[in-house]
PDB file of N, CA and C in Angstrom:
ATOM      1  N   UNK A   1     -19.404 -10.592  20.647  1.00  0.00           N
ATOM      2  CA  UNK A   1     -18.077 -11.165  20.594  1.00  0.00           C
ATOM      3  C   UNK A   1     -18.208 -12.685  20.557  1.00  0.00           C
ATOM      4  N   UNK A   2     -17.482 -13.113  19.602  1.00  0.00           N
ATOM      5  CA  UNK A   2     -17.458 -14.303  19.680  1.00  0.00           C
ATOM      6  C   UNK A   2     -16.970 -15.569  20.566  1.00  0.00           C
ATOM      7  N   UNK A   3     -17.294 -16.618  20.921  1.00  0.00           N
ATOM      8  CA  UNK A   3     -16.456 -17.762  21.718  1.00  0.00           C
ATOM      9  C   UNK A   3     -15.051 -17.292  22.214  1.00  0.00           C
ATOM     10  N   UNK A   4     -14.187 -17.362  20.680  1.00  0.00           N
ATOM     11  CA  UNK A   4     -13.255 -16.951  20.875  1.00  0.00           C
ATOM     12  C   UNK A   4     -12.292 -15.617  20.407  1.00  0.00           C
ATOM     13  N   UNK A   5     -13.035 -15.057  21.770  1.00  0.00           N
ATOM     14  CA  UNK A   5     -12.848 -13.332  21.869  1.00  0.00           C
ATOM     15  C   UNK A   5     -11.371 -13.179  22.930  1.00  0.00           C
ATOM     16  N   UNK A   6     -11.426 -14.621  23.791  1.00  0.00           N
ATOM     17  CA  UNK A   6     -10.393 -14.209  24.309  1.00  0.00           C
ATOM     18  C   UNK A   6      -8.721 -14.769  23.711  1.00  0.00           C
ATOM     19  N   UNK A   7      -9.005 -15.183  22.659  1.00  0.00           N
ATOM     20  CA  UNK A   7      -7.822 -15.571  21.591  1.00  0.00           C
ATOM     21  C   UNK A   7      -6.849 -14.196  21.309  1.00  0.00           C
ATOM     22  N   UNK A   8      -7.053 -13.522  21.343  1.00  0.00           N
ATOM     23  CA  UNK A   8      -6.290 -12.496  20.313  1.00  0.00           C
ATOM     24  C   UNK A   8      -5.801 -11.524  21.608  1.00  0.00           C
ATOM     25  N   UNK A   9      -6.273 -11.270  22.716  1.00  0.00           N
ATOM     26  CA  UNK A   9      -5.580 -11.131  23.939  1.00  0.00           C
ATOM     27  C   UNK A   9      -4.406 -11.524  24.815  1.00  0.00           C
ATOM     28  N   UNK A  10      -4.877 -13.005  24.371  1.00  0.00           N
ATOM     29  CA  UNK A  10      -4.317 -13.818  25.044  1.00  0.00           C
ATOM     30  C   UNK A  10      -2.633 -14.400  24.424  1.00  0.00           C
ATOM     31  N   UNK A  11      -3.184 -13.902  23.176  1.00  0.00           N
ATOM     32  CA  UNK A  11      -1.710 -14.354  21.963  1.00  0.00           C
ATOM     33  C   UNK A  11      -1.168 -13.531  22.101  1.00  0.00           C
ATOM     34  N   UNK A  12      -1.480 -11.600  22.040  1.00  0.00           N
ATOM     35  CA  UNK A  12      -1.059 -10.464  22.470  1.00  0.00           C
ATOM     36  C   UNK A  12       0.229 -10.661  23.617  1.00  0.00           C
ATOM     37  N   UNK A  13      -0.529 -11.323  24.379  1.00  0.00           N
ATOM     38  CA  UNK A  13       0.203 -11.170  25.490  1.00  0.00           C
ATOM     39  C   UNK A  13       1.286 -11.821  25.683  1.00  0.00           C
ATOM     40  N   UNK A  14       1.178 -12.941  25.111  1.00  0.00           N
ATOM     41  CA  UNK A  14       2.292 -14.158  25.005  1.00  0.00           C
ATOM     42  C   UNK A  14       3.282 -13.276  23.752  1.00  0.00           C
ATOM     43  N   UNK A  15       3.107 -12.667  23.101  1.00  0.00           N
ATOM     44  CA  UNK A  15       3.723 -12.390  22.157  1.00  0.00           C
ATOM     45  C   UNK A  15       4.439 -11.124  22.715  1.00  0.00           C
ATOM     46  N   UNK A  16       3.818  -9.827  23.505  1.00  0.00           N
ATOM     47  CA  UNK A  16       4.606  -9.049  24.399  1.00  0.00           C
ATOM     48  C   UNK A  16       5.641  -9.545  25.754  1.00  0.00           C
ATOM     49  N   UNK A  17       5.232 -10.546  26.015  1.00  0.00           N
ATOM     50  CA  UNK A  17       5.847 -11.195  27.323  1.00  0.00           C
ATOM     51  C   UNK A  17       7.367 -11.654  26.570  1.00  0.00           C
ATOM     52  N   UNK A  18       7.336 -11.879  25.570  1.00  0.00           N
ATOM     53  CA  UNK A  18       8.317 -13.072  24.819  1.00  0.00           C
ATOM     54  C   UNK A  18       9.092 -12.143  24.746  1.00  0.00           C
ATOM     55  N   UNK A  19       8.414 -10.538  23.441  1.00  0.00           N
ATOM     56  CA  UNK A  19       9.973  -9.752  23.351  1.00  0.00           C
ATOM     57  C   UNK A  19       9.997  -9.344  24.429  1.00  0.00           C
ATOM     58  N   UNK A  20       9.947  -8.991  25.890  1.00  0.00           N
ATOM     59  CA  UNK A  20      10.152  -8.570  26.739  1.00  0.00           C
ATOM     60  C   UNK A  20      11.363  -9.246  27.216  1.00  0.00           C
ATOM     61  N   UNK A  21      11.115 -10.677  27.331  1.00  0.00           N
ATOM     62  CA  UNK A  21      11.921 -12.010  27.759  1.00  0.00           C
ATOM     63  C   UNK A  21      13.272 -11.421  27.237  1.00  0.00           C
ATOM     64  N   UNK A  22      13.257 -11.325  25.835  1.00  0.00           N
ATOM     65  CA  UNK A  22      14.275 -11.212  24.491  1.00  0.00           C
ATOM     66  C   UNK A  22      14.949 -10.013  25.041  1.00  0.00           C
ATOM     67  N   UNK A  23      14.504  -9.236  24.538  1.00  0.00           N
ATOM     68  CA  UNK A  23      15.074  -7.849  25.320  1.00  0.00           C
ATOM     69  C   UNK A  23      15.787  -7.582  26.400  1.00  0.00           C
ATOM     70  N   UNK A  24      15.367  -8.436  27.452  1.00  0.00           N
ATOM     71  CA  UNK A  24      16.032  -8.792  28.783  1.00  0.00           C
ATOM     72  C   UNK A  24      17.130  -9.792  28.409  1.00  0.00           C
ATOM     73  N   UNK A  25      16.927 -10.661  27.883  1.00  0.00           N
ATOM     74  CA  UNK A  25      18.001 -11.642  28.216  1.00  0.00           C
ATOM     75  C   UNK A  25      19.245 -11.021  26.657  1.00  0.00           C
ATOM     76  N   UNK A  26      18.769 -10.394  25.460  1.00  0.00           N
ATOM     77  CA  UNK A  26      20.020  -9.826  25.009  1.00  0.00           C
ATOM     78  C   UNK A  26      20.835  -8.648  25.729  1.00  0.00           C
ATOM     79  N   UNK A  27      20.001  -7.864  27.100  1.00  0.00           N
ATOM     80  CA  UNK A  27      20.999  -6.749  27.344  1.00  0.00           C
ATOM     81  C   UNK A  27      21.742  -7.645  28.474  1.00  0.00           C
ATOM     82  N   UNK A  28      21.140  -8.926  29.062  1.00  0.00           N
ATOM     83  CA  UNK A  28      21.454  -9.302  30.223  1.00  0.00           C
ATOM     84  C   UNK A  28      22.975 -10.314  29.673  1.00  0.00           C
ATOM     85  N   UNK A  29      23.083 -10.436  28.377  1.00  0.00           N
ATOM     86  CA  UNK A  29      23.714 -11.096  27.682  1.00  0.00           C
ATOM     87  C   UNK A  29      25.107 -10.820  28.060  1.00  0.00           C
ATOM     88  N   UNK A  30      26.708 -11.635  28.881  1.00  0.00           N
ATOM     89  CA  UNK A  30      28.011 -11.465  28.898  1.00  0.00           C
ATOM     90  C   UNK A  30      28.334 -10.994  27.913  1.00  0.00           C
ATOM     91  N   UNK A  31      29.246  -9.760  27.841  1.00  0.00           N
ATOM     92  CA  UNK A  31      30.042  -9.336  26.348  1.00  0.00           C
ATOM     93  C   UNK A  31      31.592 -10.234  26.721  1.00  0.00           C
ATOM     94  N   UNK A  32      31.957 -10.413  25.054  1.00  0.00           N
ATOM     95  CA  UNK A  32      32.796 -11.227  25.019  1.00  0.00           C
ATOM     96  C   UNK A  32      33.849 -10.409  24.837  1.00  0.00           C
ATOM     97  N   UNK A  33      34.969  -9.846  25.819  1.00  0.00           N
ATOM     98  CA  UNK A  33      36.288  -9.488  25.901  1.00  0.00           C
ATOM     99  C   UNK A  33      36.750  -9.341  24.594  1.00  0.00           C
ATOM    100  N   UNK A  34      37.126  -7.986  24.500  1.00  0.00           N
ATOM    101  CA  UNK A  34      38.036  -8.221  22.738  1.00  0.00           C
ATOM    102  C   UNK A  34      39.643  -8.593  23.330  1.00  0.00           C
ATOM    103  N   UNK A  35      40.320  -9.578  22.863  1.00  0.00           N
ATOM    104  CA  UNK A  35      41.379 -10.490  22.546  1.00  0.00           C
ATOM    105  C   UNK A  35      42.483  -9.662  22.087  1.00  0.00           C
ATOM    106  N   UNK A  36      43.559  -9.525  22.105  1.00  0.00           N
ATOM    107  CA  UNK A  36      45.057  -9.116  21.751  1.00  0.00           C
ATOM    108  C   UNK A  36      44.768  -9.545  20.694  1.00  0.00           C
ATOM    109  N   UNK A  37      45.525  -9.236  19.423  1.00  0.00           N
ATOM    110  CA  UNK A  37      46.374 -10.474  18.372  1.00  0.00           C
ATOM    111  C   UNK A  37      47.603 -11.933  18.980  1.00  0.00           C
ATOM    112  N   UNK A  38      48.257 -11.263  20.294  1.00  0.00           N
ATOM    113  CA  UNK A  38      48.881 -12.363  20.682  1.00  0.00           C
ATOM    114  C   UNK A  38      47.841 -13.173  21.197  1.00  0.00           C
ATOM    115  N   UNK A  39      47.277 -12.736  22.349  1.00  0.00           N
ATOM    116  CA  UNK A  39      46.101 -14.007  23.537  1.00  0.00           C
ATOM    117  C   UNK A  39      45.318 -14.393  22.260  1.00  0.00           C
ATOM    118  N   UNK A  40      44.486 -13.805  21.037  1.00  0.00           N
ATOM    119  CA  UNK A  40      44.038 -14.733  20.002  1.00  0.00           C
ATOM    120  C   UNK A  40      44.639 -15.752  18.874  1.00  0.00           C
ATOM    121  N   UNK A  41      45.906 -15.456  18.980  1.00  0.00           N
ATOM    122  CA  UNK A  41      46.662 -16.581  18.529  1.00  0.00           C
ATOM    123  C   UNK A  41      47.107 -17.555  19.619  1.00  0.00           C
ATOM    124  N   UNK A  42      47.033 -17.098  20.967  1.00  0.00           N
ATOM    125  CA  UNK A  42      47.096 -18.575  21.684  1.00  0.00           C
ATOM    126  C   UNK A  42      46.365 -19.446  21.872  1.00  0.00           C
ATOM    127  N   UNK A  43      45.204 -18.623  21.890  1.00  0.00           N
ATOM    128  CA  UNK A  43      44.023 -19.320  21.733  1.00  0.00           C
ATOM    129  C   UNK A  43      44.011 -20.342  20.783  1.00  0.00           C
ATOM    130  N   UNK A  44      44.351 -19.976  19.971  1.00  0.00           N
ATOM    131  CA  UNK A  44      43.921 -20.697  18.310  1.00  0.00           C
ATOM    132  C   UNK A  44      44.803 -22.167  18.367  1.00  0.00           C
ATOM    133  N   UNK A  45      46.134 -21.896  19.169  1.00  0.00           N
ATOM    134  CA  UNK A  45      46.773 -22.898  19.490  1.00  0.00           C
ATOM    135  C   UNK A  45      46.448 -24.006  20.166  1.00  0.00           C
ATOM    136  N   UNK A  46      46.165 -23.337  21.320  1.00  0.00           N
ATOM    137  CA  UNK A  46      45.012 -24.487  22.478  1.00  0.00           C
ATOM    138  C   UNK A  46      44.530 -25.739  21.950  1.00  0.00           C
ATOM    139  N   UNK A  47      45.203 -27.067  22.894  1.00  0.00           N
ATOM    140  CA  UNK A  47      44.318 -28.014  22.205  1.00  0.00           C
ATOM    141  C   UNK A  47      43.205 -27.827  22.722  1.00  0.00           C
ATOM    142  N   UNK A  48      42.217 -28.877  22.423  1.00  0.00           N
ATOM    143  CA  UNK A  48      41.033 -28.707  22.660  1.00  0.00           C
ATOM    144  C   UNK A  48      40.727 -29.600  23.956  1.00  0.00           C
ATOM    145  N   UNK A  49      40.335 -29.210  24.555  1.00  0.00           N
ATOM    146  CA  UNK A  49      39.676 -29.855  26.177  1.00  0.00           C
ATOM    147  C   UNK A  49      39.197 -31.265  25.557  1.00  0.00           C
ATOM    148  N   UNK A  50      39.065 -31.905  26.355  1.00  0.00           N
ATOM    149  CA  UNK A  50      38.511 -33.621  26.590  1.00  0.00           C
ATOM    150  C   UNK A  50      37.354 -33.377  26.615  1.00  0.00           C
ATOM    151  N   UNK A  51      36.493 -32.400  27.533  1.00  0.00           N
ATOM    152  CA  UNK A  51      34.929 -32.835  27.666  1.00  0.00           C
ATOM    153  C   UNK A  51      34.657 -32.168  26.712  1.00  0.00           C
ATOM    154  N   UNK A  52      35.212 -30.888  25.985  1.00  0.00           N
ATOM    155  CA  UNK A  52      34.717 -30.169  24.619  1.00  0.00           C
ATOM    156  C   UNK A  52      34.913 -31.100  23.254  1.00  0.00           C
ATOM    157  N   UNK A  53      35.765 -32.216  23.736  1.00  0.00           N
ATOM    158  CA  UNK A  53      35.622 -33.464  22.831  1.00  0.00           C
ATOM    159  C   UNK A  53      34.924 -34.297  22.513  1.00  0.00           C
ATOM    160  N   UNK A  54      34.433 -34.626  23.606  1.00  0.00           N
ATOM    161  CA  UNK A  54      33.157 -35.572  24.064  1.00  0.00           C
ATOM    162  C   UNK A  54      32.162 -35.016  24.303  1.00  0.00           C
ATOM    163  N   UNK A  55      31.720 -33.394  24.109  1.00  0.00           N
ATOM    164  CA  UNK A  55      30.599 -32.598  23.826  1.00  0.00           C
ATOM    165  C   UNK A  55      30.767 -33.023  22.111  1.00  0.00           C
ATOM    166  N   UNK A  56      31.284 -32.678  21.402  1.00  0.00           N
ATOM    167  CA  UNK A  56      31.876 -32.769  20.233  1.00  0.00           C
ATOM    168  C   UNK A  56      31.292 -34.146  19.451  1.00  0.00           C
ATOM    169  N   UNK A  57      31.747 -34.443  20.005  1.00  0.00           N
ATOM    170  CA  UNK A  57      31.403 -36.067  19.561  1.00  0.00           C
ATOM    171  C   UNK A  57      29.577 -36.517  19.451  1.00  0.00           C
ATOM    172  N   UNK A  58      29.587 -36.338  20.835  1.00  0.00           N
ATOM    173  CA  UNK A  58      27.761 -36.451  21.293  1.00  0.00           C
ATOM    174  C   UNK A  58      26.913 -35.770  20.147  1.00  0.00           C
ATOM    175  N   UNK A  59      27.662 -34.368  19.491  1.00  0.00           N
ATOM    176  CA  UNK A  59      26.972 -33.608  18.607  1.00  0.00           C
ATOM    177  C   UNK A  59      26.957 -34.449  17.729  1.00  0.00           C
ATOM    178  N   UNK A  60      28.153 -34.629  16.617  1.00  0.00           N
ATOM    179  CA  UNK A  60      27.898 -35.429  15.854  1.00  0.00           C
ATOM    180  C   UNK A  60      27.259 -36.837  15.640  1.00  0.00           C
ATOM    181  N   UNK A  61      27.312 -37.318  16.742  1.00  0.00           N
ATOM    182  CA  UNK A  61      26.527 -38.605  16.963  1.00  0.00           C
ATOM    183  C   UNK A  61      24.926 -38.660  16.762  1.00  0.00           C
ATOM    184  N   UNK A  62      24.530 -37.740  17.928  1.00  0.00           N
ATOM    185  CA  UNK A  62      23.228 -37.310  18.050  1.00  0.00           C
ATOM    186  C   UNK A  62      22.457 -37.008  16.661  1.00  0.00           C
ATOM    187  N   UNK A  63      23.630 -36.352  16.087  1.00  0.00           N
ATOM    188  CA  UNK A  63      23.085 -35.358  14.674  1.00  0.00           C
ATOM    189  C   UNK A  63      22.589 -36.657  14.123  1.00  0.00           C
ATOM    190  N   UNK A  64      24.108 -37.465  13.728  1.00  0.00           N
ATOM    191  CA  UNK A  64      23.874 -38.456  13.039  1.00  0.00           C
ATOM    192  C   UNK A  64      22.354 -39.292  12.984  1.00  0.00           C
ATOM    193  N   UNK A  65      22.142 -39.829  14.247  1.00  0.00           N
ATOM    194  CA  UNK A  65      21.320 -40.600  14.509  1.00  0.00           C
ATOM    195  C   UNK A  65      19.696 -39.936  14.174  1.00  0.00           C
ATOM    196  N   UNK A  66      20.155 -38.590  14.614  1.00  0.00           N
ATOM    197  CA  UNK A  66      18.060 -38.127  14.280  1.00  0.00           C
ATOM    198  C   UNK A  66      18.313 -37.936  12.804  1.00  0.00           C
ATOM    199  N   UNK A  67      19.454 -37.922  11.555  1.00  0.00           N
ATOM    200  CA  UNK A  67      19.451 -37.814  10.632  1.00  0.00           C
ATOM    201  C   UNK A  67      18.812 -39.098  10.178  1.00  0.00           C
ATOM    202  N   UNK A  68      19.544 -40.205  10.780  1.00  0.00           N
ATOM    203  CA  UNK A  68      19.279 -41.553  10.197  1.00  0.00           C
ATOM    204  C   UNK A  68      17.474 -41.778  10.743  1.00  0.00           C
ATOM    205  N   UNK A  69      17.360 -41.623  11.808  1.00  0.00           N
ATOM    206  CA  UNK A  69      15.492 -41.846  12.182  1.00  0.00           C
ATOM    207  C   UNK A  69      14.774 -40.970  10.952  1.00  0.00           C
TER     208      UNK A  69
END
């Protein structure tokens, strides 16, 4: 066996551990409530929150800027 014999074990494993991770965290995943037609049209109405604004913003900014680097 070569040097690196313990390569392909070791990736194995990282690679079973991961979908394991996956697997867990999609069943562990909140389901999202199905909505009326009325409560989803109020929704739709809703302004939009201040800090979901200024999340909002940061996105585009951020974007901007690693676009421009």
């Amino acid at each position: 066996m070569s040097a690196q014999g313990w390569l392909v074990p070791a990736f194995g494993t990282v690679i079973v551990l991961a979908a394991v991770f996956v697997v867990h965290l999609v069943r562990a995943w909140p389901r999202v409530p199905q909505l009326t037609s009325e409560e989803a049209a109020d929704m739709a109405d809703a302004p939009m929150p201040s800090l979901q604004k200024r999340a909002l913003w940061g996105l585009i900014i951020g974007t901007t800027a690693l676009v421009a680097i």
